[in-house]
PDB file of N, CA and C in Angstrom:
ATOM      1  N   UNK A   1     -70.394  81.200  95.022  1.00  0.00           N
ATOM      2  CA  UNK A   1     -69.097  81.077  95.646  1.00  0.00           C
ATOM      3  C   UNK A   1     -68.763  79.624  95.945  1.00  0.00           C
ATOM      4  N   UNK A   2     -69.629  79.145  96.041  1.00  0.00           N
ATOM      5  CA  UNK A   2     -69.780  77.279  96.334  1.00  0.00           C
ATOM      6  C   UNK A   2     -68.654  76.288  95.263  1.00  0.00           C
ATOM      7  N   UNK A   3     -69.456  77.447  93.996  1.00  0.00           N
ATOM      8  CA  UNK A   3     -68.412  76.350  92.739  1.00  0.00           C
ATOM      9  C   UNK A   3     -66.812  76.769  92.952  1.00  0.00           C
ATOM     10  N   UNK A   4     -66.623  77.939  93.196  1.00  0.00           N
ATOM     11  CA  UNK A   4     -65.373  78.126  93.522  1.00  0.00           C
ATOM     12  C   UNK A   4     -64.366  77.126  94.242  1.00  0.00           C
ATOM     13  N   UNK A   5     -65.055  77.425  95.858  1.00  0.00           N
ATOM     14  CA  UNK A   5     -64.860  76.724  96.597  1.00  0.00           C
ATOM     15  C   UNK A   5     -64.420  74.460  96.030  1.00  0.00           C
ATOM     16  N   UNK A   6     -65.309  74.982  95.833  1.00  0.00           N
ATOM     17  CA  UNK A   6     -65.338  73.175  95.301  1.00  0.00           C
ATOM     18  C   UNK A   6     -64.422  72.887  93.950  1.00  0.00           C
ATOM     19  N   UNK A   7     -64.405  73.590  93.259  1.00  0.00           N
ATOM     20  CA  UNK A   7     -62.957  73.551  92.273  1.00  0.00           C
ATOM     21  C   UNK A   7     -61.924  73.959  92.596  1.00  0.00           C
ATOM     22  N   UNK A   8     -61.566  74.807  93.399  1.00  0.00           N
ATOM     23  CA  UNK A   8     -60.559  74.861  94.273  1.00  0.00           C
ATOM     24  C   UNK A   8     -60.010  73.480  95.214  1.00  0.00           C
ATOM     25  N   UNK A   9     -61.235  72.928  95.122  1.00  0.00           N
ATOM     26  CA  UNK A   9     -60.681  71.725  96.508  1.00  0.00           C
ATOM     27  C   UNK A   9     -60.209  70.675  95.369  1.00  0.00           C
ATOM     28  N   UNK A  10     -60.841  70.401  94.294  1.00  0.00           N
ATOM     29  CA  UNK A  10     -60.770  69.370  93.185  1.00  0.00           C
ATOM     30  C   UNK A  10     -59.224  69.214  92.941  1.00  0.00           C
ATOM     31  N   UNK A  11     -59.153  70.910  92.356  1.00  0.00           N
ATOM     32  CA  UNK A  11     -57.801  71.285  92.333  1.00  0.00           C
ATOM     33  C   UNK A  11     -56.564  70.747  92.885  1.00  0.00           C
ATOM     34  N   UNK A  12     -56.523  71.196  94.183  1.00  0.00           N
ATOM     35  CA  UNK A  12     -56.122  70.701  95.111  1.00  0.00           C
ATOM     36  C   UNK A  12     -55.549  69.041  95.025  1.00  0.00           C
ATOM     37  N   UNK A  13     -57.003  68.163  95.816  1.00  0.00           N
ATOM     38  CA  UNK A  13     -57.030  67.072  95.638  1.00  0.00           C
ATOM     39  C   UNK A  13     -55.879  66.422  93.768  1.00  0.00           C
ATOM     40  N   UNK A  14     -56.620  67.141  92.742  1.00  0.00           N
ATOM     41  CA  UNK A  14     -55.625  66.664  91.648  1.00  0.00           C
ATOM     42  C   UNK A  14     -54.534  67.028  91.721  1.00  0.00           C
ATOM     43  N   UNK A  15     -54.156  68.353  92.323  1.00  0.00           N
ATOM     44  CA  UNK A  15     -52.216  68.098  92.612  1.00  0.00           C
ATOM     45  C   UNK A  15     -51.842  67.414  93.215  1.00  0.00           C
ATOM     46  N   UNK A  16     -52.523  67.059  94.649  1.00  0.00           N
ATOM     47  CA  UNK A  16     -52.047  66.022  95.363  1.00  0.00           C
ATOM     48  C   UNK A  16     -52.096  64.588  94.819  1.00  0.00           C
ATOM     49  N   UNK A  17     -52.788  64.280  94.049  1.00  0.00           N
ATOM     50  CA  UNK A  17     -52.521  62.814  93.290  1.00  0.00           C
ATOM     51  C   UNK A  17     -51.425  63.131  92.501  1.00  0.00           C
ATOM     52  N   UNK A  18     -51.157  64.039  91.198  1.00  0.00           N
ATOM     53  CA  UNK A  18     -50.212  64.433  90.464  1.00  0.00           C
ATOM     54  C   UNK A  18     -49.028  64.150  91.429  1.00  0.00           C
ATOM     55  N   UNK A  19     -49.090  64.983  92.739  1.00  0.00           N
ATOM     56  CA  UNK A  19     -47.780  64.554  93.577  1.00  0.00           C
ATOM     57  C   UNK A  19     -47.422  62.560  94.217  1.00  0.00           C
ATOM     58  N   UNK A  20     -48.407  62.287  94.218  1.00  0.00           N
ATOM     59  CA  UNK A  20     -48.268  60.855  94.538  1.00  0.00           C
ATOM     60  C   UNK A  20     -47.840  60.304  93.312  1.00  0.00           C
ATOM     61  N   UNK A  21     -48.356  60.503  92.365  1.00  0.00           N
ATOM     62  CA  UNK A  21     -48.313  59.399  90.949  1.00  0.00           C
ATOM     63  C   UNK A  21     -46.497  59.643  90.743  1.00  0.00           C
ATOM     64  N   UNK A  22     -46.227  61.278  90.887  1.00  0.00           N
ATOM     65  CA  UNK A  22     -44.721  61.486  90.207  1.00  0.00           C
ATOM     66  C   UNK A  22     -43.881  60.906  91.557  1.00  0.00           C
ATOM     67  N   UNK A  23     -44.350  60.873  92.806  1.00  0.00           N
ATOM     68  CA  UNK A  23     -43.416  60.193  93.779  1.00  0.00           C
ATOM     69  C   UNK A  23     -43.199  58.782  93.466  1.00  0.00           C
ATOM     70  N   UNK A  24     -44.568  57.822  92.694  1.00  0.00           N
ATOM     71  CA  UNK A  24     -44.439  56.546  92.921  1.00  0.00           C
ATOM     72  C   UNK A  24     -43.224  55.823  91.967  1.00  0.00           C
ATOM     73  N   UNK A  25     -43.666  56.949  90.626  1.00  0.00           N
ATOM     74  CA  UNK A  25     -42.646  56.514  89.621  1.00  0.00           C
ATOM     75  C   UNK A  25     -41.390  56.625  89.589  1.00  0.00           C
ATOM     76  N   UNK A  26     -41.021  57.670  90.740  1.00  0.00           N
ATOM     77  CA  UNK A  26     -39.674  57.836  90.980  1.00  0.00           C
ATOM     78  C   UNK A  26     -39.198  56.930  91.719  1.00  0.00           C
ATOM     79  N   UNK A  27     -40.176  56.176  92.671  1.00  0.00           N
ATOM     80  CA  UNK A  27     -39.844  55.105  93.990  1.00  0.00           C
ATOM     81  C   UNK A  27     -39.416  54.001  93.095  1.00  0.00           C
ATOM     82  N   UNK A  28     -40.360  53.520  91.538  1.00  0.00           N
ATOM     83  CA  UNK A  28     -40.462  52.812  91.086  1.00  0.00           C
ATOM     84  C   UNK A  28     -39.191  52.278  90.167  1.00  0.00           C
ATOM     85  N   UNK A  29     -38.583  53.959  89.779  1.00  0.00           N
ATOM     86  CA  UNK A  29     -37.093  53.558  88.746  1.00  0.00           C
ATOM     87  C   UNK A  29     -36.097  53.428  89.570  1.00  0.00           C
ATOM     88  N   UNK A  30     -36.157  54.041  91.199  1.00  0.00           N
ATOM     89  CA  UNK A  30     -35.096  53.438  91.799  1.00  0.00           C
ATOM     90  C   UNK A  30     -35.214  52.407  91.690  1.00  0.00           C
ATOM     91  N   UNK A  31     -35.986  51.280  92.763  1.00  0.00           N
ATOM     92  CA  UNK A  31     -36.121  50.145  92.749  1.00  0.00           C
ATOM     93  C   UNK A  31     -35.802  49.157  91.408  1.00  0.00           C
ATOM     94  N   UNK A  32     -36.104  49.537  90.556  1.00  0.00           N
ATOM     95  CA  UNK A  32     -35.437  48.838  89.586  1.00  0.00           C
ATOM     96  C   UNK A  32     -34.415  49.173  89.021  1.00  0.00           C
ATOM     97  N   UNK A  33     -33.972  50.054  89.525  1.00  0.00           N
ATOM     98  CA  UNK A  33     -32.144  50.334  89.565  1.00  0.00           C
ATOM     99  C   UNK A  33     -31.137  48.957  90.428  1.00  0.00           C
ATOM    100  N   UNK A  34     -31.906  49.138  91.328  1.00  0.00           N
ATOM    101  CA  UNK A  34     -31.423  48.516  92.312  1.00  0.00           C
ATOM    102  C   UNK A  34     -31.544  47.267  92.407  1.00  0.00           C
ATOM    103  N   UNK A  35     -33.175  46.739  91.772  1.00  0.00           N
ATOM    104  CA  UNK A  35     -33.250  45.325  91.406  1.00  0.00           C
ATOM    105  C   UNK A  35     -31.747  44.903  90.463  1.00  0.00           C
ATOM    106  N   UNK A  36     -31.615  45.523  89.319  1.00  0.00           N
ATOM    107  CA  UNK A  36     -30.247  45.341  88.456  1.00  0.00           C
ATOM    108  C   UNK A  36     -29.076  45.029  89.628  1.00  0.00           C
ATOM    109  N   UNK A  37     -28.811  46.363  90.301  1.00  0.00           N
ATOM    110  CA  UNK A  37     -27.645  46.675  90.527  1.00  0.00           C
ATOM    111  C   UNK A  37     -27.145  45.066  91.788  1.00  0.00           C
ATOM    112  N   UNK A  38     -28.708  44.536  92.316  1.00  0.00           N
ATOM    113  CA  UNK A  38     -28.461  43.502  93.306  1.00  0.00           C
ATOM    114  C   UNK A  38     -28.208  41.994  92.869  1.00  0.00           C
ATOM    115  N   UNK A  39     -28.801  42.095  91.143  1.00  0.00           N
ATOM    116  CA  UNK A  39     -28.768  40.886  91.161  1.00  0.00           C
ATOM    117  C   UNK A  39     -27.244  40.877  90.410  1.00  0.00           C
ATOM    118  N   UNK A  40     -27.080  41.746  89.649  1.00  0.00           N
ATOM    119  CA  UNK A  40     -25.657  41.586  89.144  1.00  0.00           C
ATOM    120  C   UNK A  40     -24.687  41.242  90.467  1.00  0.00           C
ATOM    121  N   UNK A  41     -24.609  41.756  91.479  1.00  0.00           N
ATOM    122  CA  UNK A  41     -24.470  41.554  92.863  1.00  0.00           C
ATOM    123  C   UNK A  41     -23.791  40.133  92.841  1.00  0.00           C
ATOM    124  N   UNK A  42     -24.878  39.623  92.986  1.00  0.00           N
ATOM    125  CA  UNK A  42     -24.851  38.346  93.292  1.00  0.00           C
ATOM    126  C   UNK A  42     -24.688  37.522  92.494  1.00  0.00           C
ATOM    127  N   UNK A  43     -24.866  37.923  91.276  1.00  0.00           N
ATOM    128  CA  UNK A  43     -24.675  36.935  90.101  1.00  0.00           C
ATOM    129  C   UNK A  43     -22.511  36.931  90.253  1.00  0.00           C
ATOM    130  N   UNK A  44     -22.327  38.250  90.673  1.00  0.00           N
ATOM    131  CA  UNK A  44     -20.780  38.595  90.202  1.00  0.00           C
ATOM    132  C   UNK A  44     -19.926  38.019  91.784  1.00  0.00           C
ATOM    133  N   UNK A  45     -21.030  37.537  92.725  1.00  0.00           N
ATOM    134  CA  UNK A  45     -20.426  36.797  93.637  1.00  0.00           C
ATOM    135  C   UNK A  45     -20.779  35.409  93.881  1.00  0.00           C
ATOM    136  N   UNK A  46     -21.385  35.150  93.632  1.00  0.00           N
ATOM    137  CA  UNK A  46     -21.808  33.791  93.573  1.00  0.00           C
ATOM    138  C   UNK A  46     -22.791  33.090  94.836  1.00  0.00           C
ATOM    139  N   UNK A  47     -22.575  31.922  95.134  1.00  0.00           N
ATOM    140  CA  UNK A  47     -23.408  31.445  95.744  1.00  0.00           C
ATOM    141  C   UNK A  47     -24.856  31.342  96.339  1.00  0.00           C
ATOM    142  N   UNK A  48     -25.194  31.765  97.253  1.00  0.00           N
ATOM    143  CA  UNK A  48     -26.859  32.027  97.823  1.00  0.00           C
ATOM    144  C   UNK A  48     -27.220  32.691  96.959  1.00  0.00           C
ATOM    145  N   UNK A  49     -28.317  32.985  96.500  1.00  0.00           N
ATOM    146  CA  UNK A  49     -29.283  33.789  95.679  1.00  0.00           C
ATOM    147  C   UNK A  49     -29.918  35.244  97.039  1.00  0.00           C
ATOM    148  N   UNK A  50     -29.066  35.179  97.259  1.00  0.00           N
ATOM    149  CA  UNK A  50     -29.509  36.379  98.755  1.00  0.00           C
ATOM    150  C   UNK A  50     -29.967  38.231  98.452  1.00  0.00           C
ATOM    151  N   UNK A  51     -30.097  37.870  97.189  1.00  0.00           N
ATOM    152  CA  UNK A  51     -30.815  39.181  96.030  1.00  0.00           C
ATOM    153  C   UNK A  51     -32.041  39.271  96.447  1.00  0.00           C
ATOM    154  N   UNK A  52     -32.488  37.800  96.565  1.00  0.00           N
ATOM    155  CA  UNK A  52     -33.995  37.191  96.538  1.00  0.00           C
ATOM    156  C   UNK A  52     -34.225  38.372  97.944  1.00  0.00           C
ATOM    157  N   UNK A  53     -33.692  38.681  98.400  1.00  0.00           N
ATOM    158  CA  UNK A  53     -34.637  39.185  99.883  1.00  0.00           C
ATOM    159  C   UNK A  53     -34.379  40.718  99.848  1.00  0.00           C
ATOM    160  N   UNK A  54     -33.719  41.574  99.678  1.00  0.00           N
ATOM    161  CA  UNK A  54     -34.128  42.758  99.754  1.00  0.00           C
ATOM    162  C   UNK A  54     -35.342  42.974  98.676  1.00  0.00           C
ATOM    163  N   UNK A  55     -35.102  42.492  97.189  1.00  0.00           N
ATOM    164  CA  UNK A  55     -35.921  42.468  96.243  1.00  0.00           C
ATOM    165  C   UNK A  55     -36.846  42.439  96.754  1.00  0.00           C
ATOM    166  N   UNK A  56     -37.605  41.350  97.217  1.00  0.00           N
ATOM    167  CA  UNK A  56     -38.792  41.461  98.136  1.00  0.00           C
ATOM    168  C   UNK A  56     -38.914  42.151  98.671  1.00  0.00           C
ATOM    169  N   UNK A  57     -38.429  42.642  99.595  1.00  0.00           N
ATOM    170  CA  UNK A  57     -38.716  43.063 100.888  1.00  0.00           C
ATOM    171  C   UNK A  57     -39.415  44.821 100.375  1.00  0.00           C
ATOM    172  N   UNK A  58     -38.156  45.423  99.448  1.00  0.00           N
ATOM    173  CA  UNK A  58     -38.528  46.630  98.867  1.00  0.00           C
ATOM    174  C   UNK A  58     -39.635  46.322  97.588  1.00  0.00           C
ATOM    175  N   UNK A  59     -39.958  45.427  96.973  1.00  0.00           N
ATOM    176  CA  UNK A  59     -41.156  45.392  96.409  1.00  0.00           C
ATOM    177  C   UNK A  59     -42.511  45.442  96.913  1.00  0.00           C
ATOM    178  N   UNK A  60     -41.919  44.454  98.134  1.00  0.00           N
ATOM    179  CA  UNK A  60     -43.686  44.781  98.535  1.00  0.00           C
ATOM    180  C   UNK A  60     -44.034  46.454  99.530  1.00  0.00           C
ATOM    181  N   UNK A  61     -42.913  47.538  99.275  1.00  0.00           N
ATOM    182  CA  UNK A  61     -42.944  48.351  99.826  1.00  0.00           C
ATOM    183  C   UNK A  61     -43.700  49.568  98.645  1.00  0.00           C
ATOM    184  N   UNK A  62     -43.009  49.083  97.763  1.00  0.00           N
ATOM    185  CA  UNK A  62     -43.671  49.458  96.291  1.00  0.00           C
ATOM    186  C   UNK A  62     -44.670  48.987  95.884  1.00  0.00           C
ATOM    187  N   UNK A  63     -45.361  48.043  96.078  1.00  0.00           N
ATOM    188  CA  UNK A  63     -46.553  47.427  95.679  1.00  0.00           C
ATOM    189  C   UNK A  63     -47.365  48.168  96.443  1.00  0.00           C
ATOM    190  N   UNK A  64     -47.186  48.864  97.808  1.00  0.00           N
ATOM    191  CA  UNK A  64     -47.870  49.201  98.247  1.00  0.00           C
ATOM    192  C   UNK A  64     -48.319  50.260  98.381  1.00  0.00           C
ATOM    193  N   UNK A  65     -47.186  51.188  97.720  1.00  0.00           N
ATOM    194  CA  UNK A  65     -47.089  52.621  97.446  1.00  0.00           C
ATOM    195  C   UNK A  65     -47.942  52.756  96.181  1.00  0.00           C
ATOM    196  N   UNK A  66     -47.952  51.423  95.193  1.00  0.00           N
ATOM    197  CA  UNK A  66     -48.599  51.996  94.145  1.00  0.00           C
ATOM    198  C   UNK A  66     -50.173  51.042  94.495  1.00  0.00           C
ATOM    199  N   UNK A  67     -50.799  50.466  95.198  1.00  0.00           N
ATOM    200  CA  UNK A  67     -52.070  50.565  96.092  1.00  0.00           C
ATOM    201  C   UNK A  67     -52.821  51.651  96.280  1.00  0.00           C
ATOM    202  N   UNK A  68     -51.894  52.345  96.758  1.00  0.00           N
ATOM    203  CA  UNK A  68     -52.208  53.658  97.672  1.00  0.00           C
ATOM    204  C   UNK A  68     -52.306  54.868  96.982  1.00  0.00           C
ATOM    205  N   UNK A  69     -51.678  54.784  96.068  1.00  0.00           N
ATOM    206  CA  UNK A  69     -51.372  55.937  94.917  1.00  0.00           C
ATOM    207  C   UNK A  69     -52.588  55.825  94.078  1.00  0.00           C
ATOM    208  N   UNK A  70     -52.804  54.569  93.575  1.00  0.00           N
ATOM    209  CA  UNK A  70     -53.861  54.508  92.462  1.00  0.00           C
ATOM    210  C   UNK A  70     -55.330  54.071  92.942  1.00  0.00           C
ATOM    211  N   UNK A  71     -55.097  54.223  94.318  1.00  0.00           N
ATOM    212  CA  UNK A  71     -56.417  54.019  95.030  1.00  0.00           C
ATOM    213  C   UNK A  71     -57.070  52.392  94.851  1.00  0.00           C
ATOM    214  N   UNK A  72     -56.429  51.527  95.343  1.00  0.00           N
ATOM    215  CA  UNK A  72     -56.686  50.342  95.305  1.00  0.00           C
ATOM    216  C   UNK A  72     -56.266  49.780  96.626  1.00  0.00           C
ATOM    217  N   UNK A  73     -56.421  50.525  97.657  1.00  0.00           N
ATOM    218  CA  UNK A  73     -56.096  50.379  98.770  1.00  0.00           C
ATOM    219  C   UNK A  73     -57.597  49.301  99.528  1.00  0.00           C
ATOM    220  N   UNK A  74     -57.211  48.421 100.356  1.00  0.00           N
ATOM    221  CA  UNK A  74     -58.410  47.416 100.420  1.00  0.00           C
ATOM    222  C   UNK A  74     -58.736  47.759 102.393  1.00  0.00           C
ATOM    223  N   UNK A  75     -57.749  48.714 102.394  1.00  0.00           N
ATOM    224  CA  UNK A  75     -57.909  48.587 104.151  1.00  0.00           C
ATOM    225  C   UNK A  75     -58.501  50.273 104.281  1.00  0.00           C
ATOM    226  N   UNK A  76     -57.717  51.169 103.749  1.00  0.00           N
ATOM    227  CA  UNK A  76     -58.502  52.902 103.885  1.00  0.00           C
ATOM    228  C   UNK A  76     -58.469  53.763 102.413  1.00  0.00           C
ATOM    229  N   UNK A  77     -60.233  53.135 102.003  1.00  0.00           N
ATOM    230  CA  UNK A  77     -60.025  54.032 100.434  1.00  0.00           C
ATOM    231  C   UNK A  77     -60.316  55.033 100.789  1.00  0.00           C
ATOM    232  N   UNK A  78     -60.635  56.010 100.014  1.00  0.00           N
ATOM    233  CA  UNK A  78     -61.122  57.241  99.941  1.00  0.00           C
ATOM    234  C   UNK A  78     -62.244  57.469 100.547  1.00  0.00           C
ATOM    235  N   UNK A  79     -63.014  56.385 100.111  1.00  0.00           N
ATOM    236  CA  UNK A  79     -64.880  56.890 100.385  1.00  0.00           C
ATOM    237  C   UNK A  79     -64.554  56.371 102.216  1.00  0.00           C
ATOM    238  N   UNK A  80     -63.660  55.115 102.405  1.00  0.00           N
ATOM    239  CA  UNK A  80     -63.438  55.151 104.215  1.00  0.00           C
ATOM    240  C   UNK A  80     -62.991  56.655 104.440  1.00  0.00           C
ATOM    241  N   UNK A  81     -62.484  57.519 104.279  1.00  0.00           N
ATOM    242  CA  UNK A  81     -61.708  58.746 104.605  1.00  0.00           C
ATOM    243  C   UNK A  81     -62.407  59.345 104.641  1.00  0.00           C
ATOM    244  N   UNK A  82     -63.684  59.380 103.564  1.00  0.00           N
ATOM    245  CA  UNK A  82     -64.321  60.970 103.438  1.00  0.00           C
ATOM    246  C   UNK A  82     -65.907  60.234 104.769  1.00  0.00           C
ATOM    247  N   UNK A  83     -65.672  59.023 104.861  1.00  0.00           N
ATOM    248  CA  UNK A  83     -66.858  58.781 105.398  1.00  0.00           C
ATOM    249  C   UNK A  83     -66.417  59.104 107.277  1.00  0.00           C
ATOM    250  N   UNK A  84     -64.967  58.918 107.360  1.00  0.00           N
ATOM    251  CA  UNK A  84     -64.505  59.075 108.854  1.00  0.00           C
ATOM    252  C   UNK A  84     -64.306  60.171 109.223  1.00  0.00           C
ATOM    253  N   UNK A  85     -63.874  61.568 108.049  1.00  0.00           N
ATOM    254  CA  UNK A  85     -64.349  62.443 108.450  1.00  0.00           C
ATOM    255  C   UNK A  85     -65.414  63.041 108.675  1.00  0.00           C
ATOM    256  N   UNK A  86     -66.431  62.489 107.763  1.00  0.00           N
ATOM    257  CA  UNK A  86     -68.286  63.024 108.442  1.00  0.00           C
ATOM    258  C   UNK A  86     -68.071  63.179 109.318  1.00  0.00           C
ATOM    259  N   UNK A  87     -68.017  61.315 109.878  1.00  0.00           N
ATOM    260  CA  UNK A  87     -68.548  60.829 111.061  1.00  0.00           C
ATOM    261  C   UNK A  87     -67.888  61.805 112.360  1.00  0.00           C
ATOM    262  N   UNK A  88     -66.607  62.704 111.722  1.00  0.00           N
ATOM    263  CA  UNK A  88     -65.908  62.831 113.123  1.00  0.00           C
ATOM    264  C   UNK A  88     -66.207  64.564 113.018  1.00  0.00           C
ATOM    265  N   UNK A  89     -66.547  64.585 112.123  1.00  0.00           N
ATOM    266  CA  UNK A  89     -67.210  66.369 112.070  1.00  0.00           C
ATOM    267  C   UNK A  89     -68.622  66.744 112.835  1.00  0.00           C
ATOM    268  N   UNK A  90     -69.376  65.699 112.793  1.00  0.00           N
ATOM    269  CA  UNK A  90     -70.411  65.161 113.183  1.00  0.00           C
ATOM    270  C   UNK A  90     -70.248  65.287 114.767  1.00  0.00           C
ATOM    271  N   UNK A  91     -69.518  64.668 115.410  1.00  0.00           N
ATOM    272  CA  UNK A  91     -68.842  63.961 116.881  1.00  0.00           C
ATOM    273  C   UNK A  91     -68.494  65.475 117.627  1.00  0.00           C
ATOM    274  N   UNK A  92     -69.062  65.726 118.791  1.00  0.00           N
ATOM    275  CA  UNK A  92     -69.120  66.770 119.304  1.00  0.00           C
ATOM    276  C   UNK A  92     -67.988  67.043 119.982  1.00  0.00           C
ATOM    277  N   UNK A  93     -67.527  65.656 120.825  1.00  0.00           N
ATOM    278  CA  UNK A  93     -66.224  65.561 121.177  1.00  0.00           C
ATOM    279  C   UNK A  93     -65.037  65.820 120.649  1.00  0.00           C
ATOM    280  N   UNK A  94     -65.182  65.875 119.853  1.00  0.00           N
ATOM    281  CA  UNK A  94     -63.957  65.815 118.961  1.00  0.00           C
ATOM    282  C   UNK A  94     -63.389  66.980 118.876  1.00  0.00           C
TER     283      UNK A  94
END
């Protein structure tokens, strides 16, 4: 019943990435909708380059979504997650 159990969770776990990967790419064609739609923006008004800052601002929101998505996260990977839940299954208090 063990293997069950444990391909069931795999399972799981792989839809839930499947669901991150198809969220990121969707985060990803907005944003570059919008990269277009800002710089034409500004190109069709002129002066300051003031594109320059949402661009940023929503890239590094995306950079970080796709960190997190593809598991390149440097502050809570996976093995931190599965190791904080031991520790807290472990913890009587809890």
């Amino acid at each position: 019943m063990e293997t069950y159990n444990t391909s069931t969770e795999k399972r799981l776990r792989a839809q839930e990435q499947v669901g991150k990967i198809k969220s990121f790419y969707g985060h990803l064609a907005i944003y570059l909708l919008f990269v277009i739609f800002f710089i034409s923006l500004n190109v069709f008004t002129g002066g300051f380059p003031w594109a320059i800052f949402p661009i940023a601002g929503w890239g590094i929101g995306v950079a970080g979504q796709a960190l997190d998505t593809f598991g390149k996260n440097p502050f809570f990977s996976r093995d931190w997650e599965q190791r904080k839940l031991k520790e807290l299954m472990r913890d009587d208090s809890f």
